[in-house]
C-alpha atoms as a PDB file:
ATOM      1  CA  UNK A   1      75.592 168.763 215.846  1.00  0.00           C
ATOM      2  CA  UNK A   2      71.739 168.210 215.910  1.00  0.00           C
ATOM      3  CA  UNK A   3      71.557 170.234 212.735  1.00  0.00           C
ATOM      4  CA  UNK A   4      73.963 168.007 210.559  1.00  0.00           C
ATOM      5  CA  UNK A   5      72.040 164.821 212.465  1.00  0.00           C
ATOM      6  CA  UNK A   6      68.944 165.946 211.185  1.00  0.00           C
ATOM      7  CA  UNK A   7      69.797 166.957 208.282  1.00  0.00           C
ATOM      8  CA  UNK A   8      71.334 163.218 207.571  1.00  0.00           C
ATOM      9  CA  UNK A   9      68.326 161.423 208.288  1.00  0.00           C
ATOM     10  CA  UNK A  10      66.477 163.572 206.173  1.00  0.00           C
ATOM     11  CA  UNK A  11      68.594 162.770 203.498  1.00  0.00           C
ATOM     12  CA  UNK A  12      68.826 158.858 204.293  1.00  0.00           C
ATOM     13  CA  UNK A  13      64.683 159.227 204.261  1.00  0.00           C
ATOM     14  CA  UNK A  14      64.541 160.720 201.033  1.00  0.00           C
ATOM     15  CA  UNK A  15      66.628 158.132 199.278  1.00  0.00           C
ATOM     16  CA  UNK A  16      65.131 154.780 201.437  1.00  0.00           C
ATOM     17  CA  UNK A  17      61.902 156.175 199.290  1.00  0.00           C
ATOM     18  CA  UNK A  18      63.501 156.992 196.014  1.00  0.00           C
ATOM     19  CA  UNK A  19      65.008 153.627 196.085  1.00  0.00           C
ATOM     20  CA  UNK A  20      61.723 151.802 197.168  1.00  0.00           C
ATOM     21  CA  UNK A  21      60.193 153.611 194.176  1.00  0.00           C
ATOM     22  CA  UNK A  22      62.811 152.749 191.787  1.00  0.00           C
ATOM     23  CA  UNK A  23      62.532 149.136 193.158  1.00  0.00           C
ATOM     24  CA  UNK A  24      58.872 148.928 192.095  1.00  0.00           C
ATOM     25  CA  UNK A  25      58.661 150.483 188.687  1.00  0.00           C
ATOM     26  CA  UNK A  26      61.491 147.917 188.167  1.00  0.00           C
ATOM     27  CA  UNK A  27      59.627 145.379 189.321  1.00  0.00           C
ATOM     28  CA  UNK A  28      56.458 146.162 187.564  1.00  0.00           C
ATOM     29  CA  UNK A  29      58.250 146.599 184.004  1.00  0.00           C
ATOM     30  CA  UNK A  30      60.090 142.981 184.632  1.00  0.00           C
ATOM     31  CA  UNK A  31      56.640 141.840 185.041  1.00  0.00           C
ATOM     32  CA  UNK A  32      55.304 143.826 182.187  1.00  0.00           C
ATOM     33  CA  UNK A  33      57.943 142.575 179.766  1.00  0.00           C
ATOM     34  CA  UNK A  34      57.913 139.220 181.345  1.00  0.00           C
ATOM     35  CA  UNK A  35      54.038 138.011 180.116  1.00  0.00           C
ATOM     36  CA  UNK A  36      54.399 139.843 177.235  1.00  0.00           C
ATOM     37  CA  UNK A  37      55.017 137.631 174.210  1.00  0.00           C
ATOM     38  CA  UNK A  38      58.148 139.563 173.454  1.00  0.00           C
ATOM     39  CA  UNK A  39      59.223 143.062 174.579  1.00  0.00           C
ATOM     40  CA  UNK A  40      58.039 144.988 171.654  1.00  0.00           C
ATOM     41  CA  UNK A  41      54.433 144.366 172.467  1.00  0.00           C
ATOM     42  CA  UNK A  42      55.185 145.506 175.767  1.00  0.00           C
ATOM     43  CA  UNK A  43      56.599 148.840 174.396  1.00  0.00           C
ATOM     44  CA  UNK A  44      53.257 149.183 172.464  1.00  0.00           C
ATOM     45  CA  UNK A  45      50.813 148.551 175.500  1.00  0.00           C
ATOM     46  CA  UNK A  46      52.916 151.441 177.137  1.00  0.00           C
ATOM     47  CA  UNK A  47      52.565 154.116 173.786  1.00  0.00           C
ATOM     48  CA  UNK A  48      48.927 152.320 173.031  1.00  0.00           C
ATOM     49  CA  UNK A  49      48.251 154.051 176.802  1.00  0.00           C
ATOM     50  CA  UNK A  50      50.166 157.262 176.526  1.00  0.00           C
ATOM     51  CA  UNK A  51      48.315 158.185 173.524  1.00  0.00           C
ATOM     52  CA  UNK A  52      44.590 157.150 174.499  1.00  0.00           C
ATOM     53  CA  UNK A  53      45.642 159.631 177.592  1.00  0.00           C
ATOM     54  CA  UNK A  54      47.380 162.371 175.513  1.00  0.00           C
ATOM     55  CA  UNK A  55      44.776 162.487 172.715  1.00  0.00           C
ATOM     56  CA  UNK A  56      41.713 162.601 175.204  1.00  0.00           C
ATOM     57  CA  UNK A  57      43.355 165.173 177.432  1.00  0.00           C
ATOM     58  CA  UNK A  58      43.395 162.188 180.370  1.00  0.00           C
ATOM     59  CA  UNK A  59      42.761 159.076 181.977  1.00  0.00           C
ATOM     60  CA  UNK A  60      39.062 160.155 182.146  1.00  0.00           C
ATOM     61  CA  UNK A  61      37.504 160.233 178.556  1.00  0.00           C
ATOM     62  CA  UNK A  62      38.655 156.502 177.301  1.00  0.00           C
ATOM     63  CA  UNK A  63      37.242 154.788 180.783  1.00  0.00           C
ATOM     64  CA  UNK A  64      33.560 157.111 180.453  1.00  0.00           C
ATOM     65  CA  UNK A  65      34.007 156.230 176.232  1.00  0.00           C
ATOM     66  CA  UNK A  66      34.341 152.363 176.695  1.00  0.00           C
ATOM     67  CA  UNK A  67      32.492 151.615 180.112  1.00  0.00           C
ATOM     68  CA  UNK A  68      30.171 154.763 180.696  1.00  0.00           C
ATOM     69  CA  UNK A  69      29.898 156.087 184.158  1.00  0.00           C
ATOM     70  CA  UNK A  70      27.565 155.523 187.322  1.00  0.00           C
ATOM     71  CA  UNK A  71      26.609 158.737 189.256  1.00  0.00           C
ATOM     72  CA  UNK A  72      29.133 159.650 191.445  1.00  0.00           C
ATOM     73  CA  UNK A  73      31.944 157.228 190.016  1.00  0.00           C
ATOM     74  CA  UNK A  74      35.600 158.344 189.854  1.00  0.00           C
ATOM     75  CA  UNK A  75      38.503 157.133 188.522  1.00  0.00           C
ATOM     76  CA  UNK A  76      41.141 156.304 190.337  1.00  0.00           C
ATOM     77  CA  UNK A  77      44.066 155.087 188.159  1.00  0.00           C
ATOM     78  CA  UNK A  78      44.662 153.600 184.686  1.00  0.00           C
ATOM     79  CA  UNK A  79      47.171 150.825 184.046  1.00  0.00           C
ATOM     80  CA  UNK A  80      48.656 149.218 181.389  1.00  0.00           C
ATOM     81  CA  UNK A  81      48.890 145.232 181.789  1.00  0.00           C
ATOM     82  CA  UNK A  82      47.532 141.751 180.678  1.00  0.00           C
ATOM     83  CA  UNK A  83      44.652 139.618 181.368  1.00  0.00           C
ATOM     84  CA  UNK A  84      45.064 136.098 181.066  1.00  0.00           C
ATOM     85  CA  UNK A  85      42.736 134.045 179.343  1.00  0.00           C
ATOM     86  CA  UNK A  86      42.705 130.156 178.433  1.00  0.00           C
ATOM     87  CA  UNK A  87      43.886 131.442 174.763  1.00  0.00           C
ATOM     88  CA  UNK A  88      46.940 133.161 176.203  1.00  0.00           C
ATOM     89  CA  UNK A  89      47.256 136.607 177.580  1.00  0.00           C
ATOM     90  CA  UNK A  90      45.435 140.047 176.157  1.00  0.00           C
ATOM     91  CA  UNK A  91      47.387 142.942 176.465  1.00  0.00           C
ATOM     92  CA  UNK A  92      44.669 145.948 177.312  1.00  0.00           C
ATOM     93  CA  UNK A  93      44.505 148.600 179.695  1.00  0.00           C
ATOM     94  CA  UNK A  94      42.909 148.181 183.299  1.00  0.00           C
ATOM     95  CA  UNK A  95      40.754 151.024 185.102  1.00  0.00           C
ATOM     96  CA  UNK A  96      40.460 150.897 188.905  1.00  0.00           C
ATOM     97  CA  UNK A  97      36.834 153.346 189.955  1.00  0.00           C
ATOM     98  CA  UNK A  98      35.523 154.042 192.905  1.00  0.00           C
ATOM     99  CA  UNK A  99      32.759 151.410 191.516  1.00  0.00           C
ATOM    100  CA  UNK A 100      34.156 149.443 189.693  1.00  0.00           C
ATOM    101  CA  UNK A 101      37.453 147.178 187.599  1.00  0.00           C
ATOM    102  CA  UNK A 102      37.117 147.368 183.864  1.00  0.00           C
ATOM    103  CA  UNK A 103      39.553 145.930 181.571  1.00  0.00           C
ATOM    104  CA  UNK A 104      39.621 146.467 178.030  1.00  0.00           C
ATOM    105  CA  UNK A 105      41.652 145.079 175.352  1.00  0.00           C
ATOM    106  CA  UNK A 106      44.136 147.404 173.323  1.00  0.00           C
ATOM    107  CA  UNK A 107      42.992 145.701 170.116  1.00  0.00           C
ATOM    108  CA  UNK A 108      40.222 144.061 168.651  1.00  0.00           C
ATOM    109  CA  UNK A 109      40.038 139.946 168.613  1.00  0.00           C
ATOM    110  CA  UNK A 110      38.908 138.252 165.726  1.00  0.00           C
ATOM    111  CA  UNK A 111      37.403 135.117 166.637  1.00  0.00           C
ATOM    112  CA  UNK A 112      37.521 133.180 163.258  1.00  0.00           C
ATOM    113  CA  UNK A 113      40.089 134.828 161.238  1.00  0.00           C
ATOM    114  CA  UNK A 114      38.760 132.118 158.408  1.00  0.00           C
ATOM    115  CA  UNK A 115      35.416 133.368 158.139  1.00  0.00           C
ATOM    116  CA  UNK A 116      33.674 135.787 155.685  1.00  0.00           C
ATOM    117  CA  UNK A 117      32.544 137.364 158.641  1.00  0.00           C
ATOM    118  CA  UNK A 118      34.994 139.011 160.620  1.00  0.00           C
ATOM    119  CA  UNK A 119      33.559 139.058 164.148  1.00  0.00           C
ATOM    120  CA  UNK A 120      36.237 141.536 165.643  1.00  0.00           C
ATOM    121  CA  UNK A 121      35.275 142.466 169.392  1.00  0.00           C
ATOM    122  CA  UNK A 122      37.309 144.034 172.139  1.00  0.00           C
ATOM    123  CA  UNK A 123      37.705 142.054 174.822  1.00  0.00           C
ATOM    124  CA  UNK A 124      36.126 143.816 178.244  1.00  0.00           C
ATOM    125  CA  UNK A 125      35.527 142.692 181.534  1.00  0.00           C
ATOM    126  CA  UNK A 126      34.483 144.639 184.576  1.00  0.00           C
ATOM    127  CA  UNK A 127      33.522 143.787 187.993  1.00  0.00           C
ATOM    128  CA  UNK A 128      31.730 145.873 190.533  1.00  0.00           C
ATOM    129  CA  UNK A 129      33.388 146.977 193.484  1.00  0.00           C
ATOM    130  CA  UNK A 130      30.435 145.035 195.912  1.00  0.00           C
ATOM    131  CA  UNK A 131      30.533 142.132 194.355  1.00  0.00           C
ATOM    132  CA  UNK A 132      34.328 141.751 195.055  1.00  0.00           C
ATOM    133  CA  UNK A 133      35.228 139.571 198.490  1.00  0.00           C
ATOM    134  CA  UNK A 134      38.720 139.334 198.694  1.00  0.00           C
ATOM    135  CA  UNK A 135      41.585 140.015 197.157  1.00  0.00           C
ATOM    136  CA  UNK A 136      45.481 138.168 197.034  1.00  0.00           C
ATOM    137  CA  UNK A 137      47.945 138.737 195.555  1.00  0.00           C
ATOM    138  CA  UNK A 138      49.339 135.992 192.408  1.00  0.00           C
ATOM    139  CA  UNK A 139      52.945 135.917 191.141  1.00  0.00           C
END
């Protein structure tokens, strides 16, 4: 009887966590889809990502490529998302480092599409790890 009681709540565990995990990716792609400007460009952050990974063999090579590396530095994980700015949100990819949060926009911004000049830039921001207080959550 201890057997089959066991082997119950080792069941029940294993699907409490699949469902919690479920739950989130859920959650995360509602919010994904929900900034977006329409659910297209959410597609393309997520194949924009998959590709910088596939074609550099990892997560790795685009974050040393666009923001270099301190000594010792690691990454820690990669994630597709938004940044908003007072023009409207930037779809780009966001690296969490040992050191450091980078962000870096998928595309190039032009900032006066009338000009001769084309002044295209990619938008980056990062912050260092010490200069960071606190943190809260926004929704």
């Amino acid at each position: 009887m201890d057997t089959i009681f066991h082997a119950i709540n080792s069941c029940s565990k294993r699907i409490e966590k699949a469902t919690t995990q479920a739950e989130i990716i859920a959650n995360n792609l509602w919010n994904h889809i929900r900034i977006s400007s329409n659910s297209a460009d959410a597609a393309m952050a997520r194949l924009v990502q998959g590709t910088k990974v596939l074609t550099n063999g990892g997560s790795d090579k685009p974050f040393q490529q666009t923001f270099g590396i301190f000594p010792q530095e690691k990454l820690l994980k990669p994630y597709a998302c938004y940044i908003s700015t007072p023009s409207g949100p930037v779809i780009g990819s966001l690296y969490i480092s040992t050191q450091r949060f980078a962000f870096c926009s998928d595309y190039p911004l032009c900032h006066h599409p009338f000009s001769l000049q084309h002044n295209c830039l990619y938008y980056k921001v990062v912050l260092r790890l010490d200069q960071l207080d606190t943190v809260s959550p926004k929704s």
